[in-house]
Protein backbone atom coordinates (compact mmCIF):
# COMPACT_ATOMS: atom_id res chain seq x y z
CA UNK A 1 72.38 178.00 116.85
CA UNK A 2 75.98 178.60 115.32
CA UNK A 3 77.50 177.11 118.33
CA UNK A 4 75.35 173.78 117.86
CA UNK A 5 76.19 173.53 114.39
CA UNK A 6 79.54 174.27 114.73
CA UNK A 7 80.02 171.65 117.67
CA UNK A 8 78.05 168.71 115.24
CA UNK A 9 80.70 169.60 112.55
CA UNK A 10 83.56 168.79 114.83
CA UNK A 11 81.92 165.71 116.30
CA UNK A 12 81.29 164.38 112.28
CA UNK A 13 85.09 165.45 111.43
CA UNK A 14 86.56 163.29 114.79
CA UNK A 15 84.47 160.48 114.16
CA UNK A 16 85.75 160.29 110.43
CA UNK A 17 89.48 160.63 111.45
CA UNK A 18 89.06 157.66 113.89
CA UNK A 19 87.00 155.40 111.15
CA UNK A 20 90.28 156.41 109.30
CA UNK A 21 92.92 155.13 111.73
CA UNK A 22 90.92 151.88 112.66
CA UNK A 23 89.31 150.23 110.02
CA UNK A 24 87.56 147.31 110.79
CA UNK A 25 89.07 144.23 110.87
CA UNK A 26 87.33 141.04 109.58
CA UNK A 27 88.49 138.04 110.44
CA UNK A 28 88.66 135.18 107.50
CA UNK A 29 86.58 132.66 107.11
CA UNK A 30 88.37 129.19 107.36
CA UNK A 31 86.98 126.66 104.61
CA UNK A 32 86.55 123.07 106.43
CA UNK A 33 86.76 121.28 103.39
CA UNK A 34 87.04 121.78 99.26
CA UNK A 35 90.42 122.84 98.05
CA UNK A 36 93.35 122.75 100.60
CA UNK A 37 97.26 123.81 100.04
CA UNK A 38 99.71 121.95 101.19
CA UNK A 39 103.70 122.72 101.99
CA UNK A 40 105.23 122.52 98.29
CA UNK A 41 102.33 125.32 96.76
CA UNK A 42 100.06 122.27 95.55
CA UNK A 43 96.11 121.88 96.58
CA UNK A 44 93.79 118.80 95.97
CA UNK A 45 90.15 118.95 95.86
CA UNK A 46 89.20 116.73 99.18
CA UNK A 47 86.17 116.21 101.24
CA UNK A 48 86.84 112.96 103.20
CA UNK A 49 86.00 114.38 106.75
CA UNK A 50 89.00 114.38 108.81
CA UNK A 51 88.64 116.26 111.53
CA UNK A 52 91.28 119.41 112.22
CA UNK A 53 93.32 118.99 114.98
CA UNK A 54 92.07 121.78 117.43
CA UNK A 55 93.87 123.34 120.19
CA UNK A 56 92.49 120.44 122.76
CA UNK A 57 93.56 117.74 120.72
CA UNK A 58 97.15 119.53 119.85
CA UNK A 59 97.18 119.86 124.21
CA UNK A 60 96.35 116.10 124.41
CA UNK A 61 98.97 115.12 122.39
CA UNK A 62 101.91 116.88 123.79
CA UNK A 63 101.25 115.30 127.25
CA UNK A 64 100.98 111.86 125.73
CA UNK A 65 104.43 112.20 123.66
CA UNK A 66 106.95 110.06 125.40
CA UNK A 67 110.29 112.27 125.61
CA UNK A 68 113.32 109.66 125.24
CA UNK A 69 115.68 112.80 125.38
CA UNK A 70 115.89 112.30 129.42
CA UNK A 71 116.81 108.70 128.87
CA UNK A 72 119.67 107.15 130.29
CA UNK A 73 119.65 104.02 128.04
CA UNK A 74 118.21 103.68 124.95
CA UNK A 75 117.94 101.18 121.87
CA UNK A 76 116.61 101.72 118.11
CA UNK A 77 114.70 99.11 116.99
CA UNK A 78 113.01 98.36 113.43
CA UNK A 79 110.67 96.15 113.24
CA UNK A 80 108.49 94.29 109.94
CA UNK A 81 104.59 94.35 109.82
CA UNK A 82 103.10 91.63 107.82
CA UNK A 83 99.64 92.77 107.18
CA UNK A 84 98.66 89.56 105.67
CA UNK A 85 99.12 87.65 109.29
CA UNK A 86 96.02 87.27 110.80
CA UNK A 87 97.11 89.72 113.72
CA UNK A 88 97.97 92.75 111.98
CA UNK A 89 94.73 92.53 109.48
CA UNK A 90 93.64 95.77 111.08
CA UNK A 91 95.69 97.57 109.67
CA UNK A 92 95.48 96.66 106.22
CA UNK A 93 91.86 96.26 106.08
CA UNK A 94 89.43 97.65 104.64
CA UNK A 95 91.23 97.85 101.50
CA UNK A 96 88.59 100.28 100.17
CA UNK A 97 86.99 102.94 102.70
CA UNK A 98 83.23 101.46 103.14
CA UNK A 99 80.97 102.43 106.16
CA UNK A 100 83.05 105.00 107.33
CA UNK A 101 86.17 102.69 108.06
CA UNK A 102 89.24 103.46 106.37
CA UNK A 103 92.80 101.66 107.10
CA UNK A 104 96.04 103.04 107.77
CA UNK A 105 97.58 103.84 104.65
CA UNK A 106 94.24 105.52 103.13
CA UNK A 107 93.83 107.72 106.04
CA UNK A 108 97.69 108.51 105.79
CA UNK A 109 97.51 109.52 102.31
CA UNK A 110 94.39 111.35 102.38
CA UNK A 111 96.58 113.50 104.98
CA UNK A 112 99.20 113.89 103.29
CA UNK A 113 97.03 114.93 100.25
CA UNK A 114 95.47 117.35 102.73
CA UNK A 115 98.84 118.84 103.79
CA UNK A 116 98.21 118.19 107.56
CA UNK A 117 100.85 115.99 107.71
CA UNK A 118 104.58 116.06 106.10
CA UNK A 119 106.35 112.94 104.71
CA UNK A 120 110.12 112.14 104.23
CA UNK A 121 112.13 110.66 101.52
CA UNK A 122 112.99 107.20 102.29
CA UNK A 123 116.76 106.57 102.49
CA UNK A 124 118.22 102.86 102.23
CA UNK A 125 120.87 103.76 104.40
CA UNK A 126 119.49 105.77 106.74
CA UNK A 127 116.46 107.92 107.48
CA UNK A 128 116.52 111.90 108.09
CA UNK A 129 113.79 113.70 109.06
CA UNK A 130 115.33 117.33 108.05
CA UNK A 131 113.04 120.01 105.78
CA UNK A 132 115.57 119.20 103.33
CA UNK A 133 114.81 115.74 102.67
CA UNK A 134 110.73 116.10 102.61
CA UNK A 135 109.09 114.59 99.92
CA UNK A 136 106.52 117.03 98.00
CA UNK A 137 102.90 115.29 97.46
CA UNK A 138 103.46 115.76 93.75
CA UNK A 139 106.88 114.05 93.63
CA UNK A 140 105.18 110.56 95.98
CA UNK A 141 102.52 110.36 92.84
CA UNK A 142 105.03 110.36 90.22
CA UNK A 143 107.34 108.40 91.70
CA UNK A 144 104.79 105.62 92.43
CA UNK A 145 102.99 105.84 89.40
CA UNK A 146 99.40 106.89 91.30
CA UNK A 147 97.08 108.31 88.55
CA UNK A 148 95.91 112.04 89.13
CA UNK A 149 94.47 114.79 87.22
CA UNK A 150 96.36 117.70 86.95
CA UNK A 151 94.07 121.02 87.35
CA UNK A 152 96.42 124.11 86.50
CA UNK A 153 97.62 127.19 87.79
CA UNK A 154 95.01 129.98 87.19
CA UNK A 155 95.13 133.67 88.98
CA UNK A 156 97.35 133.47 90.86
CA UNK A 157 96.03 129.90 92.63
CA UNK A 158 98.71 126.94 92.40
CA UNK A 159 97.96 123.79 90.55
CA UNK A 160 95.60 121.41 92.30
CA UNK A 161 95.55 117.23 92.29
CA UNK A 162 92.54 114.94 92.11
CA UNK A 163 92.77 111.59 93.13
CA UNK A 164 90.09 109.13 92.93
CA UNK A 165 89.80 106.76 95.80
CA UNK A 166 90.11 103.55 93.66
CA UNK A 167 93.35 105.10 92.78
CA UNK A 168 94.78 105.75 96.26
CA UNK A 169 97.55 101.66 96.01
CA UNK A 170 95.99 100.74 99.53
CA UNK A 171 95.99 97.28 98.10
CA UNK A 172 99.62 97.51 97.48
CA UNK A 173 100.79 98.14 100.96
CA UNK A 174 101.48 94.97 102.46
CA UNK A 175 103.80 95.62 104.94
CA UNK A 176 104.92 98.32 107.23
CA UNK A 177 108.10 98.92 108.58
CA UNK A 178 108.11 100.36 112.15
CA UNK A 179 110.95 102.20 114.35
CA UNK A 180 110.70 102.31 117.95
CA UNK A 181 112.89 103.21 120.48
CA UNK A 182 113.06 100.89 124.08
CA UNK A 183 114.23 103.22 126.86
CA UNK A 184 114.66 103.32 130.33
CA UNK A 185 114.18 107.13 131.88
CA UNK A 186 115.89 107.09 135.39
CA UNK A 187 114.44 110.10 136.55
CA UNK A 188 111.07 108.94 136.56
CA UNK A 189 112.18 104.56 137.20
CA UNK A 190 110.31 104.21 133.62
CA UNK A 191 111.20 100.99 131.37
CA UNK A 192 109.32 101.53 128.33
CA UNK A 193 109.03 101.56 124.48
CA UNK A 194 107.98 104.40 121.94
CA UNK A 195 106.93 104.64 118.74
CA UNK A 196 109.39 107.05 116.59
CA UNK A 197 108.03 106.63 112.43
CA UNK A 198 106.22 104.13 110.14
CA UNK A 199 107.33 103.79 106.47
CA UNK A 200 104.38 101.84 104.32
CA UNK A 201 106.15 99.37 102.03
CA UNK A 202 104.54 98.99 98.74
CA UNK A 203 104.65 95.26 96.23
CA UNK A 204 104.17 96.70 92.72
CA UNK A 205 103.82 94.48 89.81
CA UNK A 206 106.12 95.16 87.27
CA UNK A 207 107.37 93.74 83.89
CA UNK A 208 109.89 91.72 86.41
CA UNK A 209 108.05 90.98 88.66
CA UNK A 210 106.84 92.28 91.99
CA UNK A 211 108.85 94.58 93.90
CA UNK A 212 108.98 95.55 97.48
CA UNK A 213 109.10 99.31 97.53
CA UNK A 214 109.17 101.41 100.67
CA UNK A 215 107.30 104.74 100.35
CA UNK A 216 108.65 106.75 102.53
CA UNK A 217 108.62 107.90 106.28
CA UNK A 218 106.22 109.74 108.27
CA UNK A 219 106.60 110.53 112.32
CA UNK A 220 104.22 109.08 114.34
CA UNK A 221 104.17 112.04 116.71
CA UNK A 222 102.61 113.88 113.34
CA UNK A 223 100.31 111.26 112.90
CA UNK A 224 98.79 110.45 116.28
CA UNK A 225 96.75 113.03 116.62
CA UNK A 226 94.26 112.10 114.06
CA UNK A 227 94.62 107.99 114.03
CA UNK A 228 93.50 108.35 117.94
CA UNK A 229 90.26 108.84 117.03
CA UNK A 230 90.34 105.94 113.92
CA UNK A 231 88.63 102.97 115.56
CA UNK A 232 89.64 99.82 114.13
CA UNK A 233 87.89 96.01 114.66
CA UNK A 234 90.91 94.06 115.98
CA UNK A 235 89.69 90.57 116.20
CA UNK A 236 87.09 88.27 114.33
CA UNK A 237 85.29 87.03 117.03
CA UNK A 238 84.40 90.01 118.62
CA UNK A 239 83.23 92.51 116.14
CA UNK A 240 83.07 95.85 118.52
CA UNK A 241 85.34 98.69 117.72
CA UNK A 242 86.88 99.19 120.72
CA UNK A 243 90.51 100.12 120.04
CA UNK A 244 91.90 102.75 117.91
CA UNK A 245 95.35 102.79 115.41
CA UNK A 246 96.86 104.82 118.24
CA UNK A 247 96.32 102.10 121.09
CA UNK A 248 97.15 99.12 118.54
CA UNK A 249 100.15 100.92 118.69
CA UNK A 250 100.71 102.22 121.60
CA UNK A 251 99.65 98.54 123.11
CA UNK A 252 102.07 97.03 120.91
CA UNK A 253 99.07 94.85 119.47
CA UNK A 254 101.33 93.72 116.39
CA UNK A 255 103.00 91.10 115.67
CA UNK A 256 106.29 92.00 114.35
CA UNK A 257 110.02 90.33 113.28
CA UNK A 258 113.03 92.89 113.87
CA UNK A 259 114.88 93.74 110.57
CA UNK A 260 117.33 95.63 112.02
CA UNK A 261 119.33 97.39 115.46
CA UNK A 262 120.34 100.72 115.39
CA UNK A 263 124.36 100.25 115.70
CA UNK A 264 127.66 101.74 114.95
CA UNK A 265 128.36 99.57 111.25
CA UNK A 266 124.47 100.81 110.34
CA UNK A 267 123.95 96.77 109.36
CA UNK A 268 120.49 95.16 109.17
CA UNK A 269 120.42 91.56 110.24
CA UNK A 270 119.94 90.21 106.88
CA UNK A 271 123.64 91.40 105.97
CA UNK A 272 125.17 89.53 109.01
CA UNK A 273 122.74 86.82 109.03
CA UNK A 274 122.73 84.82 105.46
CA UNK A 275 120.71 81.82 106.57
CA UNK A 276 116.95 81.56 108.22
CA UNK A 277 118.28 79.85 111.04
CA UNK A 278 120.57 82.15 111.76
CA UNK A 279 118.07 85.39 111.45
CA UNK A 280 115.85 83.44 114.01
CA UNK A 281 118.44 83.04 116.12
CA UNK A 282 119.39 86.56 115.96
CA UNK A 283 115.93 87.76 116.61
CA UNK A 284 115.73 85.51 119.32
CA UNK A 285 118.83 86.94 120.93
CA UNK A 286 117.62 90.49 120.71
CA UNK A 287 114.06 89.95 122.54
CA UNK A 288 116.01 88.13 125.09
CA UNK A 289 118.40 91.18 125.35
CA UNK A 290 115.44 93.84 125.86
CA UNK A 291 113.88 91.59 128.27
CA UNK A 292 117.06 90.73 130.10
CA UNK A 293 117.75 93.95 130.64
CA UNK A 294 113.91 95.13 132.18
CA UNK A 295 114.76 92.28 134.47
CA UNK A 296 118.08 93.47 135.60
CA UNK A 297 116.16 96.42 136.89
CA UNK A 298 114.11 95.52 139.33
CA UNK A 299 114.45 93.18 142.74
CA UNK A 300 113.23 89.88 141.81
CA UNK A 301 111.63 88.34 144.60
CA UNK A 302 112.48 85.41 146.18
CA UNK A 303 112.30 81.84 144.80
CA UNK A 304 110.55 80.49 146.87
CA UNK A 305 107.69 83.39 146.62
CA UNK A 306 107.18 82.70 143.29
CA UNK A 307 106.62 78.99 143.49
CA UNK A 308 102.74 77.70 142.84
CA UNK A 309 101.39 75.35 145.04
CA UNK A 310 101.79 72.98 143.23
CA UNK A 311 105.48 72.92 142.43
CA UNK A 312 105.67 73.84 146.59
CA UNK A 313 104.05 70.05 147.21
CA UNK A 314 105.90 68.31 144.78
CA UNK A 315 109.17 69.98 146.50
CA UNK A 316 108.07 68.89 150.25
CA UNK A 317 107.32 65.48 149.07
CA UNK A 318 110.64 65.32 147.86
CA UNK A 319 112.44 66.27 150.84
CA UNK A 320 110.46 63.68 152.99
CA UNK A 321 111.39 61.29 150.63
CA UNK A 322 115.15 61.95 151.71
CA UNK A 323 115.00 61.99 154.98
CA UNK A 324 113.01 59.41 155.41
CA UNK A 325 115.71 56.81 153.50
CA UNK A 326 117.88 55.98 156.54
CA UNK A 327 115.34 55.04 158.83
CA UNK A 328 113.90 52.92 156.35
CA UNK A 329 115.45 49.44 157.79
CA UNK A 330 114.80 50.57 161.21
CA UNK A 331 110.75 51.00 160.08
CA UNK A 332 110.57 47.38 158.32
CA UNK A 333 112.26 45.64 161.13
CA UNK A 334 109.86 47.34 163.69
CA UNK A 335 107.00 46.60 161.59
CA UNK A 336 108.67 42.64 161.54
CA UNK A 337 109.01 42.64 165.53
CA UNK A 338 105.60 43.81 165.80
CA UNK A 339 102.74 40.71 166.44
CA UNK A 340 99.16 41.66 166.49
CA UNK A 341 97.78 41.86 170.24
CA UNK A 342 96.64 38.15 171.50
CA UNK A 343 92.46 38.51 171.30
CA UNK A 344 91.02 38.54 174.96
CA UNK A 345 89.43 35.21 175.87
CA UNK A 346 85.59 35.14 175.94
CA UNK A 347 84.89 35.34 179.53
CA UNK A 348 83.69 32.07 181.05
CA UNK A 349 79.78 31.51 181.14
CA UNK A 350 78.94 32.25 184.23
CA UNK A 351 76.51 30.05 186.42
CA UNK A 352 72.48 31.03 186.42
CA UNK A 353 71.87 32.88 189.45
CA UNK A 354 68.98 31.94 191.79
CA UNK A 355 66.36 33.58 192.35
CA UNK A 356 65.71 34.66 195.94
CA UNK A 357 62.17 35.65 195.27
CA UNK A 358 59.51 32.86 196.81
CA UNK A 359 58.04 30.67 194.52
């Protein structure tokens, strides 16, 4: 009986000594919505359903990233959005989220608010997209004069930023202004264009007047992954939501001017091109350049593969037209020479046979 009781003592002392050495492990809880913290140490209370970008989607959007590093020529382009043309309206409205539809800039700040996604300091002379040069969510609603309500600090939590959606100056951005980059990847015979960063430009009313502001810049490689899913109604005459932000993009569904080449003086074409004409012009030139140069590589196919039926008629006629100009004379005298055939006399009546029958 000693022996039992001395073996169920060692058993209760081992078991003790190993609860000891591994305690359990629980693994957190991750909170899908209320109070979030973002990169600078600030939260905002949010609960506007954007998804998280899971592992799948984070998969998904690595093989759809265009590398340009692999690219054997290459040109920076920046284009201007209009939102109040009739063919980039998607992207401005609606101005206000209704019906679960939401435009650009109000999902893009509601991210940003969020912390899933990190913005940059605009620069007039020219963008960097270094940690050093991020622009803290605090900082963007000071400097643009968005109202907010400041909760503070308490145990040890950091200070936290409530916005209310009437608040959020979706109104105000008018205008975007895109960068792409055309490239042409030789190891894979691709001619193509990609989407680099958007900056939203802002027309605030102030006491002189209203001023174009840009916000600031945000890569579009950060942003894909959760406009992909943002469908969009692109047209007024058909009223299905069949497109996202992603492919308006990505389909180059815009319509927009070029502002400015990437180039070694760092010049936009308003500071080389003082008159309208002259910007036109220089727009002009630049669309023929990129095309020009898609052209150049490929084999065009013969001239006279190309040519419609019509334009292959009007070409024959023409050559029968010349050749047939010498002989011309030859024709009309022929045609002089030539009498119409004499008629054959009506043959003579001939007498009434008789009849050899009997009468």
């Amino acid at each position: 009986m000693k022996r039992f009781l001395y073996t169920g003592f060692i058993l209760l002392a081992l078991g003790a000594a190993v609860s000891a050495q591994n305690p359990e492990q629980r693994t957190p809880r991750i909170s899908r919505g209320g109070d979030r913290q973002n990169r600078g140490g600030q939260q905002t209370e949010v609960n506007n359903g954007l998804p998280e970008l899971t592992v799948r989607a984070q998969i998904m959007n690595e093989q759809l990233t265009q590398h340009v590093g692999n690219a054997r020529w290459m040109r920076v382009i920046y284009r201007e959005i209009d939102l109040t043309k009739e063919r980039n309206a998607p992207l401005y409205y609606p101005v206000q989220e209704a019906n679960g539809m939401k435009n650009l800039f109000t999902a893009m700040f509601q991210l940003v608010s969020e912390g899933k996604i990190q913005v940059y300091k605009y620069l007039p002379d020219q963008e960097s997209f270094e940690d050093d040069n991020l622009l803290l969510f605090k900082d963007m609603l000071d400097n643009f004069s968005i109202f907010y309500e400041e909760v503070p600090a308490r145990g040890g939590n950091p200070a936290r930023y409530v916005i209310n959606a009437s608040d959020v100056p979706s109104q105000e951005v008018r205008a975007y202004i895109v960068k792409e980059a055309w490239y042409f990847d030789q190891n894979n015979s691709i001619y193509d264009v990609n989407t680099l960063a958007v900056c939203p430009i802002a027309f605030i009313i102030s006491d002189i007047g209203e001023q174009r502001t840009p916000m600031f810049w945000v890569k579009y490689e950060d942003l894909r992954p959760y406009v992909k899913n943002n469908y969009i109604m692109t047209s007024n005459m058909n009223n299905a939501k069949t497109f996202t932000v992603d492919d308006y993009f990505r389909r180059r569904m815009f319509d927009g001017e070029i502002v400015k080449t990437e180039n070694l003086m760092n010049l936009a074409l308003l500071q080389y091109c003082p008159t309208p004409d002259s910007m036109l012009a220089e727009q002009q030139r630049i669309e023929n350049q990129l095309k020009s140069f898609n052209d150049s590589l490929w084999i065009q196919p013969d001239t006279t593969v190309i040519l419609s039926k019509k334009e292959a008629k009007k070409a024959a006629r023409a050559s029968k037209k010349e050749s047939g100009v010498t002989t011309d004379n030859n024709k009309g005298a022929a045609k002089k020479e030539k009498t119409p055939a004499p008629q054959k006399e009506k043959a003579a009546k001939s007498a009434p046979a008789r009849s050899i029958r009997r009468r």
